[in-house]
N, C-alpha and C. Protein backbone atom coordinates (compact mmCIF):
# COMPACT_ATOMS: atom_id res chain seq x y z
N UNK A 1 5.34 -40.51 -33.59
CA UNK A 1 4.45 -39.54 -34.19
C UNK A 1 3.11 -40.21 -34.51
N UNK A 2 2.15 -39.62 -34.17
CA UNK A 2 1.24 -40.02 -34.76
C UNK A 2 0.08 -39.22 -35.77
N UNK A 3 -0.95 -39.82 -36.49
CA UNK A 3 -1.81 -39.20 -37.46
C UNK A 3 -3.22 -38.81 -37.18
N UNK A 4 -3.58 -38.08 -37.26
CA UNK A 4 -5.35 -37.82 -36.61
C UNK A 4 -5.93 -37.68 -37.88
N UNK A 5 -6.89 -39.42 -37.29
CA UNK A 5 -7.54 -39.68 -38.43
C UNK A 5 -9.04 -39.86 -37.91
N UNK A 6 -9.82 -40.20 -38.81
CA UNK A 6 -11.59 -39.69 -38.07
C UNK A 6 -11.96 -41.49 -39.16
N UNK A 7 -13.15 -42.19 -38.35
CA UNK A 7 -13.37 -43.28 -38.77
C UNK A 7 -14.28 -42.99 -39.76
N UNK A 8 -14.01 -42.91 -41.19
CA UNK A 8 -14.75 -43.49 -42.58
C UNK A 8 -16.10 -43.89 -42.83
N UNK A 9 -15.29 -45.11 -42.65
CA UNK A 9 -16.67 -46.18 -42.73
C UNK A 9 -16.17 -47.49 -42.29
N UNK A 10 -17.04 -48.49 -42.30
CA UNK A 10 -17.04 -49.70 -41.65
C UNK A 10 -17.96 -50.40 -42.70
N UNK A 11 -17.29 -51.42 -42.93
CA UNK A 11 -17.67 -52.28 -43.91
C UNK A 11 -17.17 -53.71 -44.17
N UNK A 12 -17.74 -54.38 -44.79
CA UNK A 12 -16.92 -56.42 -44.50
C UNK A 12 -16.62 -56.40 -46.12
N UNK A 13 -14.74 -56.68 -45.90
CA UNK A 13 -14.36 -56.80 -46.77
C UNK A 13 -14.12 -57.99 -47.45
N UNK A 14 -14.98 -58.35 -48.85
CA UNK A 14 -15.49 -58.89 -49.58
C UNK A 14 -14.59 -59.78 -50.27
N UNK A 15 -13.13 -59.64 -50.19
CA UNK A 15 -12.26 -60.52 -50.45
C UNK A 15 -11.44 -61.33 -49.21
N UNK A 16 -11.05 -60.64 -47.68
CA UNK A 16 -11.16 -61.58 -46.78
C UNK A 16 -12.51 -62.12 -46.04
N UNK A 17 -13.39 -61.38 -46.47
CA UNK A 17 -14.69 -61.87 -45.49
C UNK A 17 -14.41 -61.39 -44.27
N UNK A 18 -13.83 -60.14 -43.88
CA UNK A 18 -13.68 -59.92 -42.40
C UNK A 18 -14.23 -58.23 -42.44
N UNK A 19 -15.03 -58.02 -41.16
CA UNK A 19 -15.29 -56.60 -41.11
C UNK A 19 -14.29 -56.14 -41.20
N UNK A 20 -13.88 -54.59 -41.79
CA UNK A 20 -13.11 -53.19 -41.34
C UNK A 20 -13.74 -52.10 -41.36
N UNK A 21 -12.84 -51.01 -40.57
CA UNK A 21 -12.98 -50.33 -40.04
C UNK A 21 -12.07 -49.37 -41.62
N UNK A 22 -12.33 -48.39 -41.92
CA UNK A 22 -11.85 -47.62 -42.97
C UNK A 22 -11.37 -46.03 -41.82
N UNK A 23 -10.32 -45.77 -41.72
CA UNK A 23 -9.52 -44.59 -40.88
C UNK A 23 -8.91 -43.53 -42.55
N UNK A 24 -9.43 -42.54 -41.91
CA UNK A 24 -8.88 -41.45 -43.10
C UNK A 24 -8.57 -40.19 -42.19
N UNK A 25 -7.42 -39.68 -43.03
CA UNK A 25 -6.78 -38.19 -42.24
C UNK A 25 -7.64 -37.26 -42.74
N UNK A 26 -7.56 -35.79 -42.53
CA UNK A 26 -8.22 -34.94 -43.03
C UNK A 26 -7.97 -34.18 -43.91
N UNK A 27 -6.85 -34.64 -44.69
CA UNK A 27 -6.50 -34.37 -46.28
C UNK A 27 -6.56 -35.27 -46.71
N UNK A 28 -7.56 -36.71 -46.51
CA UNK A 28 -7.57 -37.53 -47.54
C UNK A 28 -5.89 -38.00 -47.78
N UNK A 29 -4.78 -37.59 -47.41
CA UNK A 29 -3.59 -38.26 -47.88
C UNK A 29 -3.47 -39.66 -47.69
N UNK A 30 -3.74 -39.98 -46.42
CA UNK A 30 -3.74 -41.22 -45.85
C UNK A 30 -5.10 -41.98 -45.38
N UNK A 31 -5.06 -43.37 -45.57
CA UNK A 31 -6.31 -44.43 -45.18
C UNK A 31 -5.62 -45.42 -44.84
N UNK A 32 -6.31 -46.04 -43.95
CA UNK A 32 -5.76 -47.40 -43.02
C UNK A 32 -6.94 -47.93 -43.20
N UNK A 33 -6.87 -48.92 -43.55
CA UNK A 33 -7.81 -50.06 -42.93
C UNK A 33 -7.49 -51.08 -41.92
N UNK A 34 -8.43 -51.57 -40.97
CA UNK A 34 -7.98 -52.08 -39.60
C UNK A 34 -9.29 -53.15 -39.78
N UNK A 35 -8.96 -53.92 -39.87
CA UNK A 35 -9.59 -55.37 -39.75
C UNK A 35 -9.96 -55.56 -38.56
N UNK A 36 -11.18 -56.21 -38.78
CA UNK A 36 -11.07 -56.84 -36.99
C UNK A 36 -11.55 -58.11 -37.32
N UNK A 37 -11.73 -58.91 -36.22
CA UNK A 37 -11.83 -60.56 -35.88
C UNK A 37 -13.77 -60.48 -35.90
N UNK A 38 -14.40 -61.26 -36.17
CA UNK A 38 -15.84 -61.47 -36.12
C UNK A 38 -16.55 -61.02 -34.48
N UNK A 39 -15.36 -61.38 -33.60
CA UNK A 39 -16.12 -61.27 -32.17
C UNK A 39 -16.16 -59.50 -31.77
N UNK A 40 -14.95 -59.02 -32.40
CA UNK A 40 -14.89 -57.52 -31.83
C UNK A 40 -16.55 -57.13 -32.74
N UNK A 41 -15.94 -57.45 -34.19
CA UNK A 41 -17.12 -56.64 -34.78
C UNK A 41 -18.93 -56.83 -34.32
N UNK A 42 -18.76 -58.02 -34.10
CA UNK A 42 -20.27 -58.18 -33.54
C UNK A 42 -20.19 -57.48 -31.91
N UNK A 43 -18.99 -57.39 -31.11
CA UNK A 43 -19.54 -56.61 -30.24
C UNK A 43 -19.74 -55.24 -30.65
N UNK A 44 -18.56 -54.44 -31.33
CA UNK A 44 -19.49 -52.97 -31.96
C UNK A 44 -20.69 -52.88 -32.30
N UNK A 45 -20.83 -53.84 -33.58
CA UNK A 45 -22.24 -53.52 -33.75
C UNK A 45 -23.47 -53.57 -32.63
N UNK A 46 -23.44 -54.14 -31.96
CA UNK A 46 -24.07 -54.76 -30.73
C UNK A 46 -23.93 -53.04 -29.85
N UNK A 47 -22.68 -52.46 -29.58
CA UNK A 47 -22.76 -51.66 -28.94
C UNK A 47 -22.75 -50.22 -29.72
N UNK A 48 -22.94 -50.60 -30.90
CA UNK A 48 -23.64 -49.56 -31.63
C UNK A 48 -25.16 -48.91 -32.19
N UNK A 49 -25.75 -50.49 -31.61
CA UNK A 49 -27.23 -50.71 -31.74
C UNK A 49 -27.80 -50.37 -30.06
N UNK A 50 -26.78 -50.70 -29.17
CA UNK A 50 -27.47 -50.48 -27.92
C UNK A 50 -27.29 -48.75 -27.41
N UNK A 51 -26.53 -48.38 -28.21
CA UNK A 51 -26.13 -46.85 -28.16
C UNK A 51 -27.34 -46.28 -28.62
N UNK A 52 -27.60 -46.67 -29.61
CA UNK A 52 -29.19 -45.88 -30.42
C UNK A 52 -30.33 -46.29 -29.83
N UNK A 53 -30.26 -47.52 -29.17
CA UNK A 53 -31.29 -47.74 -28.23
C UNK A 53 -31.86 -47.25 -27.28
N UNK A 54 -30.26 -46.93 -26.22
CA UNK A 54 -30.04 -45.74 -25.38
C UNK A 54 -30.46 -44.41 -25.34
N UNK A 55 -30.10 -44.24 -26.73
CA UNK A 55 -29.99 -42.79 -26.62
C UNK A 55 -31.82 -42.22 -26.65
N UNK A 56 -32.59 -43.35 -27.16
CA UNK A 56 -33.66 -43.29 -27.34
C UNK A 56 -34.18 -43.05 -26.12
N UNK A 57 -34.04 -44.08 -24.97
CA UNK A 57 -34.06 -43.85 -23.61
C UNK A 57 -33.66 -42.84 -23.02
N UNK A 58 -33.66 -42.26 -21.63
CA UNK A 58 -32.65 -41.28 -21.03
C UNK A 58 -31.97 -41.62 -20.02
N UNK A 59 -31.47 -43.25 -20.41
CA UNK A 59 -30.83 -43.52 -19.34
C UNK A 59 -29.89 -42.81 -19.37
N UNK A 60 -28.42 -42.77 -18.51
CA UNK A 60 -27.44 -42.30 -18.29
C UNK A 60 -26.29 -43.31 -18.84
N UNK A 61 -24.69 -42.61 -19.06
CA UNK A 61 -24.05 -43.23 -19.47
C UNK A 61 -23.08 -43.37 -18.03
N UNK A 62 -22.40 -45.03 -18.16
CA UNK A 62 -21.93 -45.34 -16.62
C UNK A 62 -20.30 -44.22 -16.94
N UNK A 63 -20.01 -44.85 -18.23
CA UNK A 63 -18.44 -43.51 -18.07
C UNK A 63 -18.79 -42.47 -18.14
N UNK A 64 -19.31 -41.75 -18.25
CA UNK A 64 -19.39 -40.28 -18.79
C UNK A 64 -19.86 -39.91 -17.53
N UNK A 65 -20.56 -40.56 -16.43
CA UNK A 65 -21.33 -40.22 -15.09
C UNK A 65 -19.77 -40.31 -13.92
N UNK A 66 -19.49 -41.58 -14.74
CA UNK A 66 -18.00 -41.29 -13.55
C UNK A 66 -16.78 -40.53 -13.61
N UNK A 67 -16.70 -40.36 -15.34
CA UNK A 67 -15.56 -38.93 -15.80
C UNK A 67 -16.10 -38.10 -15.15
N UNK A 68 -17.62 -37.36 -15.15
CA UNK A 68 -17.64 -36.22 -14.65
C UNK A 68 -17.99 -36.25 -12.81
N UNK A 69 -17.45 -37.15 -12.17
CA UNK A 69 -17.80 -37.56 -11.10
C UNK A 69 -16.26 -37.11 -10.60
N UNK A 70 -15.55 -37.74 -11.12
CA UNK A 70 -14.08 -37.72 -10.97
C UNK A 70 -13.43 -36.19 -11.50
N UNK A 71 -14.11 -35.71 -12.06
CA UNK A 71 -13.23 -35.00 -13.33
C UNK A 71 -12.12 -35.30 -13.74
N UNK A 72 -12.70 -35.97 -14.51
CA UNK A 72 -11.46 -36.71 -15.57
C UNK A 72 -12.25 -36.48 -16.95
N UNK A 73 -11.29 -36.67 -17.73
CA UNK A 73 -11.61 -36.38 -19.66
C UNK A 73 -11.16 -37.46 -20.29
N UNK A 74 -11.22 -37.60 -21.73
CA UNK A 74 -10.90 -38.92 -22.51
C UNK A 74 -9.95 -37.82 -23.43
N UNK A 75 -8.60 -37.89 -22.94
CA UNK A 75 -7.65 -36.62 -24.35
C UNK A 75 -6.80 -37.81 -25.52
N UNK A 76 -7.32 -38.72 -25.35
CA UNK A 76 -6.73 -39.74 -26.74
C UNK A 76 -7.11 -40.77 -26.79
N UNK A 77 -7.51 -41.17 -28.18
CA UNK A 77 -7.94 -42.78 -28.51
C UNK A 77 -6.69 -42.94 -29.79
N UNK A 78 -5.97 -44.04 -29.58
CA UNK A 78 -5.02 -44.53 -30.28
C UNK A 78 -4.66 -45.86 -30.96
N UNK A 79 -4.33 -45.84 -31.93
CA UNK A 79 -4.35 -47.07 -32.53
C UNK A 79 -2.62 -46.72 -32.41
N UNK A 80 -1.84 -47.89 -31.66
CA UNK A 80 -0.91 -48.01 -30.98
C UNK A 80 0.55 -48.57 -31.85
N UNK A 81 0.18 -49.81 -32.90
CA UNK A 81 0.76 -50.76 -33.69
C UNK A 81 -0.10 -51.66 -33.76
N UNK A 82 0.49 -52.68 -34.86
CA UNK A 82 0.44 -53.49 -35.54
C UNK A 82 1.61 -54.25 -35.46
N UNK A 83 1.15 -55.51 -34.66
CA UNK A 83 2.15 -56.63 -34.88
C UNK A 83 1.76 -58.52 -35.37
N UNK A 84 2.40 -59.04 -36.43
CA UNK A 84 1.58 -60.19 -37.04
C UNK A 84 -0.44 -60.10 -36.95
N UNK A 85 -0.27 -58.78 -37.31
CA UNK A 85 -1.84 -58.68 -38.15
C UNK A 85 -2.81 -58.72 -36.44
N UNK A 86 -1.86 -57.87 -35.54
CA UNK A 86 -2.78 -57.62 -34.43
C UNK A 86 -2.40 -56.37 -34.05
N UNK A 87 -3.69 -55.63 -33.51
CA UNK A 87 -3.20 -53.64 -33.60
C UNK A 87 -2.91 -53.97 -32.00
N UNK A 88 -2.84 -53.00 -31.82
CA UNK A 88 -2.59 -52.74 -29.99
C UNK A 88 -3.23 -51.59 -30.02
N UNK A 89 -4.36 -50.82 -29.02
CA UNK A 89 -5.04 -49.84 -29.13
C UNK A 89 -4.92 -49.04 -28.05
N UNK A 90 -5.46 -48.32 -27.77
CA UNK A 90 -5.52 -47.55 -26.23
C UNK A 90 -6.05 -46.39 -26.21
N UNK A 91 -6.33 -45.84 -24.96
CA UNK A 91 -7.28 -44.40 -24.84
C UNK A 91 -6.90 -43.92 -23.61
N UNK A 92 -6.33 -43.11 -23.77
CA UNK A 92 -5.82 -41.88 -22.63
C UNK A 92 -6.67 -40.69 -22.06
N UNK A 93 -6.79 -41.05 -20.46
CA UNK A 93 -7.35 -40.37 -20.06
C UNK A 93 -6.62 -38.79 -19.06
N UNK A 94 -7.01 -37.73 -18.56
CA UNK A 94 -6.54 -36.93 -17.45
C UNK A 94 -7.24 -36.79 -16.32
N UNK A 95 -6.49 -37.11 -15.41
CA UNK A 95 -6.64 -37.17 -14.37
C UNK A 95 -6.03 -36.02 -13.17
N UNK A 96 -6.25 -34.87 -12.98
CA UNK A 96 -5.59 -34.06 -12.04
C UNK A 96 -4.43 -33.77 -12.75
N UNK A 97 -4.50 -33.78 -13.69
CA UNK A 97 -2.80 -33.37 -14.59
C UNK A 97 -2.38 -34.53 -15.13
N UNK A 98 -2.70 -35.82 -14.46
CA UNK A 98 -1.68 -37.10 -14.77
C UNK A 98 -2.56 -37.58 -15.84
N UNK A 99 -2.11 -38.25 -16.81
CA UNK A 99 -2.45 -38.90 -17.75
C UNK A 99 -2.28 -40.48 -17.63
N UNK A 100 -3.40 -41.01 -18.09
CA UNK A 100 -3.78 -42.29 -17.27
C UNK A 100 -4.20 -43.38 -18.84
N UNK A 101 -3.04 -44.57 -18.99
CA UNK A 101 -3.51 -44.62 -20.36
C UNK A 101 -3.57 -46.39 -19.87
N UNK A 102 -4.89 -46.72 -21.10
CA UNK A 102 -5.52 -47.90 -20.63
C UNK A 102 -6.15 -48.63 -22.01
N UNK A 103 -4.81 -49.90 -22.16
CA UNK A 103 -4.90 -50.99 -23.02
C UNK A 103 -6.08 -51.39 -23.55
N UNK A 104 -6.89 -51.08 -24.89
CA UNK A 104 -8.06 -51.74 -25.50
C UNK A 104 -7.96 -52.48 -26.27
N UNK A 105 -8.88 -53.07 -26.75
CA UNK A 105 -9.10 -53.75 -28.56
C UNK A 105 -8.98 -52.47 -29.26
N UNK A 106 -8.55 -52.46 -30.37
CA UNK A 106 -9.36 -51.63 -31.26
C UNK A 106 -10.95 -51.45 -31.40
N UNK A 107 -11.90 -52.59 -31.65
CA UNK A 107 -13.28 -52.02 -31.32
C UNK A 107 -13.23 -51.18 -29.86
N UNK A 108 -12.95 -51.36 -29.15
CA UNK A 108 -13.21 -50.54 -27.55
C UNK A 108 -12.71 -48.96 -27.96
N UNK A 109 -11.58 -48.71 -29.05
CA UNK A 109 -11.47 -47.83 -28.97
C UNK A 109 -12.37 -46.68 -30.18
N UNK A 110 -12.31 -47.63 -31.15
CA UNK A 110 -13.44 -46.91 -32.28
C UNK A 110 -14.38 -46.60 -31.63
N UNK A 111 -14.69 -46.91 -30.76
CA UNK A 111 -16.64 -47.05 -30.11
C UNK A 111 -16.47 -45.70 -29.40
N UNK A 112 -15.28 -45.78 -28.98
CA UNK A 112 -15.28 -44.51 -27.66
C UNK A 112 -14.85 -43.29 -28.58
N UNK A 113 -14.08 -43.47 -29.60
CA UNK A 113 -14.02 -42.45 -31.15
C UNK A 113 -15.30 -41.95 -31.16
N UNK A 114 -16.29 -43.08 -31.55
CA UNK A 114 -17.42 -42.66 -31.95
C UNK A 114 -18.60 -42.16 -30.86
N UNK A 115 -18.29 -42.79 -29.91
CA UNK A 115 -19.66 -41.96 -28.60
C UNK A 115 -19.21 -40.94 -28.54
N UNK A 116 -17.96 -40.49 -28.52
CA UNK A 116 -17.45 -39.02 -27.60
C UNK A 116 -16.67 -38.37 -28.84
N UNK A 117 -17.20 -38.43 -29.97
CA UNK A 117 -16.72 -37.60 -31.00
C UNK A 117 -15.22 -37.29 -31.12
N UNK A 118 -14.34 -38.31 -31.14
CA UNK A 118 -12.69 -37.61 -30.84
C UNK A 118 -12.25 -38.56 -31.70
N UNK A 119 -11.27 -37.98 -32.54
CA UNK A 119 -10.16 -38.36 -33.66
C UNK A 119 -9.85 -39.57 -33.19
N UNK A 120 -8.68 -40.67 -34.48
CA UNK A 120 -8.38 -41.61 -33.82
C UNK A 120 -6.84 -41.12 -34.38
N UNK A 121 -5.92 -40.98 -33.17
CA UNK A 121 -4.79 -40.68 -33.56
C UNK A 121 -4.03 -42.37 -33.79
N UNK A 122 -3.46 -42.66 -34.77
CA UNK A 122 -2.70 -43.71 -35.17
C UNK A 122 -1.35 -43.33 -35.78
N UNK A 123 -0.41 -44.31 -34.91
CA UNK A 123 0.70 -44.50 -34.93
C UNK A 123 1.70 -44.36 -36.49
N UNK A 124 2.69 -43.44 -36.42
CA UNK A 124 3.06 -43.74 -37.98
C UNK A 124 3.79 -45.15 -38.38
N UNK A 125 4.01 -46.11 -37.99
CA UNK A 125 4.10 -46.75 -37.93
C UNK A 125 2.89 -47.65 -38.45
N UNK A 126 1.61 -47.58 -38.19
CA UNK A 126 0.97 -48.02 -38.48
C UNK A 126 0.57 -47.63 -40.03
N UNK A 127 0.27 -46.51 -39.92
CA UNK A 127 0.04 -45.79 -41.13
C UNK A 127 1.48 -46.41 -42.42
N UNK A 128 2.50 -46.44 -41.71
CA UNK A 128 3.61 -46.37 -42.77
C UNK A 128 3.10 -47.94 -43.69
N UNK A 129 3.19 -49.38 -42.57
CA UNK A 129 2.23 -50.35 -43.00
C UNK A 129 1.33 -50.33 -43.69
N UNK A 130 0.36 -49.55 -43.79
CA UNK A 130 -0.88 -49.64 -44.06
C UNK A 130 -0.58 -49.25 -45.54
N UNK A 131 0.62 -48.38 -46.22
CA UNK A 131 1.22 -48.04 -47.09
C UNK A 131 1.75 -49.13 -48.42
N UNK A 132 2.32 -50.13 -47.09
CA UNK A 132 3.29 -51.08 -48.06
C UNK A 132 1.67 -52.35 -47.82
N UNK A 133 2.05 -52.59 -49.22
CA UNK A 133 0.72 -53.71 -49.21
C UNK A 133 1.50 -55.26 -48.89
N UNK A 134 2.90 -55.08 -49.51
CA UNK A 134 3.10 -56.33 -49.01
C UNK A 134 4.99 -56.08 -49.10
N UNK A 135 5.97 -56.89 -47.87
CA UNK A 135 7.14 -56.44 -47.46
C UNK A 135 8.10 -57.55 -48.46
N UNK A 136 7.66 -58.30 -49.27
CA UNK A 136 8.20 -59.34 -49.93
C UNK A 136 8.63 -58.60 -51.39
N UNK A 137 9.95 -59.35 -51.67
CA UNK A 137 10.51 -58.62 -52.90
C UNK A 137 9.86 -59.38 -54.15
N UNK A 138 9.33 -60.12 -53.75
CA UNK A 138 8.44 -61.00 -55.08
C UNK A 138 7.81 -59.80 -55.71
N UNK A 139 7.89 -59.46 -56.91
CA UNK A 139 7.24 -58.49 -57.61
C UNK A 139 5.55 -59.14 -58.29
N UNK A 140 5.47 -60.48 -58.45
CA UNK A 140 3.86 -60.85 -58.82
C UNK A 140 3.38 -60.65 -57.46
N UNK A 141 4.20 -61.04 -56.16
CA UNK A 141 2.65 -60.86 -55.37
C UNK A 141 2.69 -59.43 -54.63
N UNK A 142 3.42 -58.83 -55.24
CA UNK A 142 3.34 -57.08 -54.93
C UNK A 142 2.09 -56.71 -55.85
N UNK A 143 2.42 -57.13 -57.16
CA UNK A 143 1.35 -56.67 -57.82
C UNK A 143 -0.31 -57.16 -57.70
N UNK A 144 -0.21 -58.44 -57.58
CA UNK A 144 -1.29 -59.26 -57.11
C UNK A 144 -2.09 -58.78 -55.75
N UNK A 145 -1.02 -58.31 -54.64
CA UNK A 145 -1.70 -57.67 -53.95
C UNK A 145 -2.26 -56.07 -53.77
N UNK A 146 -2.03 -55.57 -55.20
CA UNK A 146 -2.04 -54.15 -54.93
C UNK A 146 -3.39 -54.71 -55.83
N UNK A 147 -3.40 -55.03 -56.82
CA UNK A 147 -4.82 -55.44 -57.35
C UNK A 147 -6.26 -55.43 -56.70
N UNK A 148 -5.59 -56.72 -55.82
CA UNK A 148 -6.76 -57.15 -54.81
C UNK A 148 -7.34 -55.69 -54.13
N UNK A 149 -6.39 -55.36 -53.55
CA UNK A 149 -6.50 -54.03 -52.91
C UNK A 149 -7.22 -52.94 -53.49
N UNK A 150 -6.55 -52.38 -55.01
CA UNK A 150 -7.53 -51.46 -55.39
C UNK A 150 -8.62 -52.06 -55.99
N UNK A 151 -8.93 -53.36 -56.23
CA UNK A 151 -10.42 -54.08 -56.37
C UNK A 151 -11.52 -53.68 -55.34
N UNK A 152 -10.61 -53.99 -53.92
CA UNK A 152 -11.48 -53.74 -52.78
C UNK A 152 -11.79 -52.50 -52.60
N UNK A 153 -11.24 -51.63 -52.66
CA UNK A 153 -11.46 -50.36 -52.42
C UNK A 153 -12.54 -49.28 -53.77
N UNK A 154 -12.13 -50.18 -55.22
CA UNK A 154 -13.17 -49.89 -56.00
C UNK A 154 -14.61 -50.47 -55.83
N UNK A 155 -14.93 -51.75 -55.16
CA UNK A 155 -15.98 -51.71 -54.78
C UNK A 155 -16.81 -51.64 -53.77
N UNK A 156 -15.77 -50.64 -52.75
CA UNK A 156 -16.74 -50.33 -51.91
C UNK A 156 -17.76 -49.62 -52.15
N UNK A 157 -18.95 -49.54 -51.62
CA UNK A 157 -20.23 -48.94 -51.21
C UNK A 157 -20.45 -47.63 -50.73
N UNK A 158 -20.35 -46.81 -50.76
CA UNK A 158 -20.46 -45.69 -50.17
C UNK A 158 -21.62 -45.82 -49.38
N UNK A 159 -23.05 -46.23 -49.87
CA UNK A 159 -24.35 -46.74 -49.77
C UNK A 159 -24.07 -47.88 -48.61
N UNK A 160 -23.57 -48.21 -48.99
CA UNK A 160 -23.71 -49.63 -47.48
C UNK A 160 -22.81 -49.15 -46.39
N UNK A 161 -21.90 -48.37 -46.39
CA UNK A 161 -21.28 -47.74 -45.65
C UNK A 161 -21.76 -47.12 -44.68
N UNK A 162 -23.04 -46.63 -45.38
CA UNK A 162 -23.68 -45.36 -44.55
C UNK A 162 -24.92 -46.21 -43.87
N UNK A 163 -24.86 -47.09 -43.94
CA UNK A 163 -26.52 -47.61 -42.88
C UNK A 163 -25.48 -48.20 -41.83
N UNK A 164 -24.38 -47.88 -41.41
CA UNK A 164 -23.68 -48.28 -39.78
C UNK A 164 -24.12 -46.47 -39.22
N UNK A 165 -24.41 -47.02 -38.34
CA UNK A 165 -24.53 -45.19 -38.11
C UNK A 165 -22.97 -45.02 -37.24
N UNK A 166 -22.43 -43.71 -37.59
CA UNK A 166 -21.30 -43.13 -36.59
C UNK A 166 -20.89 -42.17 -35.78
């Protein structure tokens, strides 16, 4: 099963020092945060700056020239699992009826979330994770980590959030 969730915000979280990506459903019930590694995030940003660059231009876009070349569509971007603190992502395309699905990063797939306006459906599985802050019966670092957690999340920015454009 999975959850259709729409990307938040994006922001570097201030207690690992690593960009994320903030995923929310559309009742607010559920939020994931999805970390990424320094290299994905500097390529988003990079291909989030060359998008606005673009768009400034009239060049053409190379997928969107060959989807509609082919007729083919983009009917899913997915955040797949989570295994030892690595997602598995993917984006499903149609093809003549057949559905054609093709292994990303997570940045590859936020980006294509965000050019082509489409939900990010994520795995419950992932979501269920994203739930438990930590799988250890130690009760201080359950609590220790729920701390940290709603620390981070109390000081996010709404304001700094919003100068990524999405």
């Amino acid at each position: 099963m999975y959850h259709e969730m729409t990307i938040h915000g994006f922001t570097l979280d201030s207690l690992a020092h690593r960009p994320v990506v903030i995923l929310k459903d559309s009742r607010n019930r559920n939020t994931v945060p999805i970390w990424l590694n320094s290299n994905e995030a500097v390529a988003m940003a990079a291909e989030i700056v060359g998008r606005d660059l673009a768009s400034q231009r009239s060049g053409g876009d190379l997928l969107m020239g060959l989807m509609e070349k082919l007729s083919m569509q983009i009917c899913q971007v997915a955040i797949e699992g989570v295994q030892d603190g690595i997602y598995r992502a993917s984006v499903r395309f149609r093809l003549d009826g057949e559905e054609i699905r093709v292994d990303v990063r997570p940045s590859e797939a936020f980006l294509t979330s965000l050019k082509y306006k489409l939900p990010v459906h994520v795995a419950d599985e992932v979501v269920q994770q994203a739930s438990r802050l930590t799988d250890g019966d130690d009760e201080m670092a359950q609590e220790t980590a729920a701390s940290r957690f709603a620390d981070f999340l109390e000081n996010l920015d709404p304001a700094v959030m919003g100068k990524y454009p999405m």
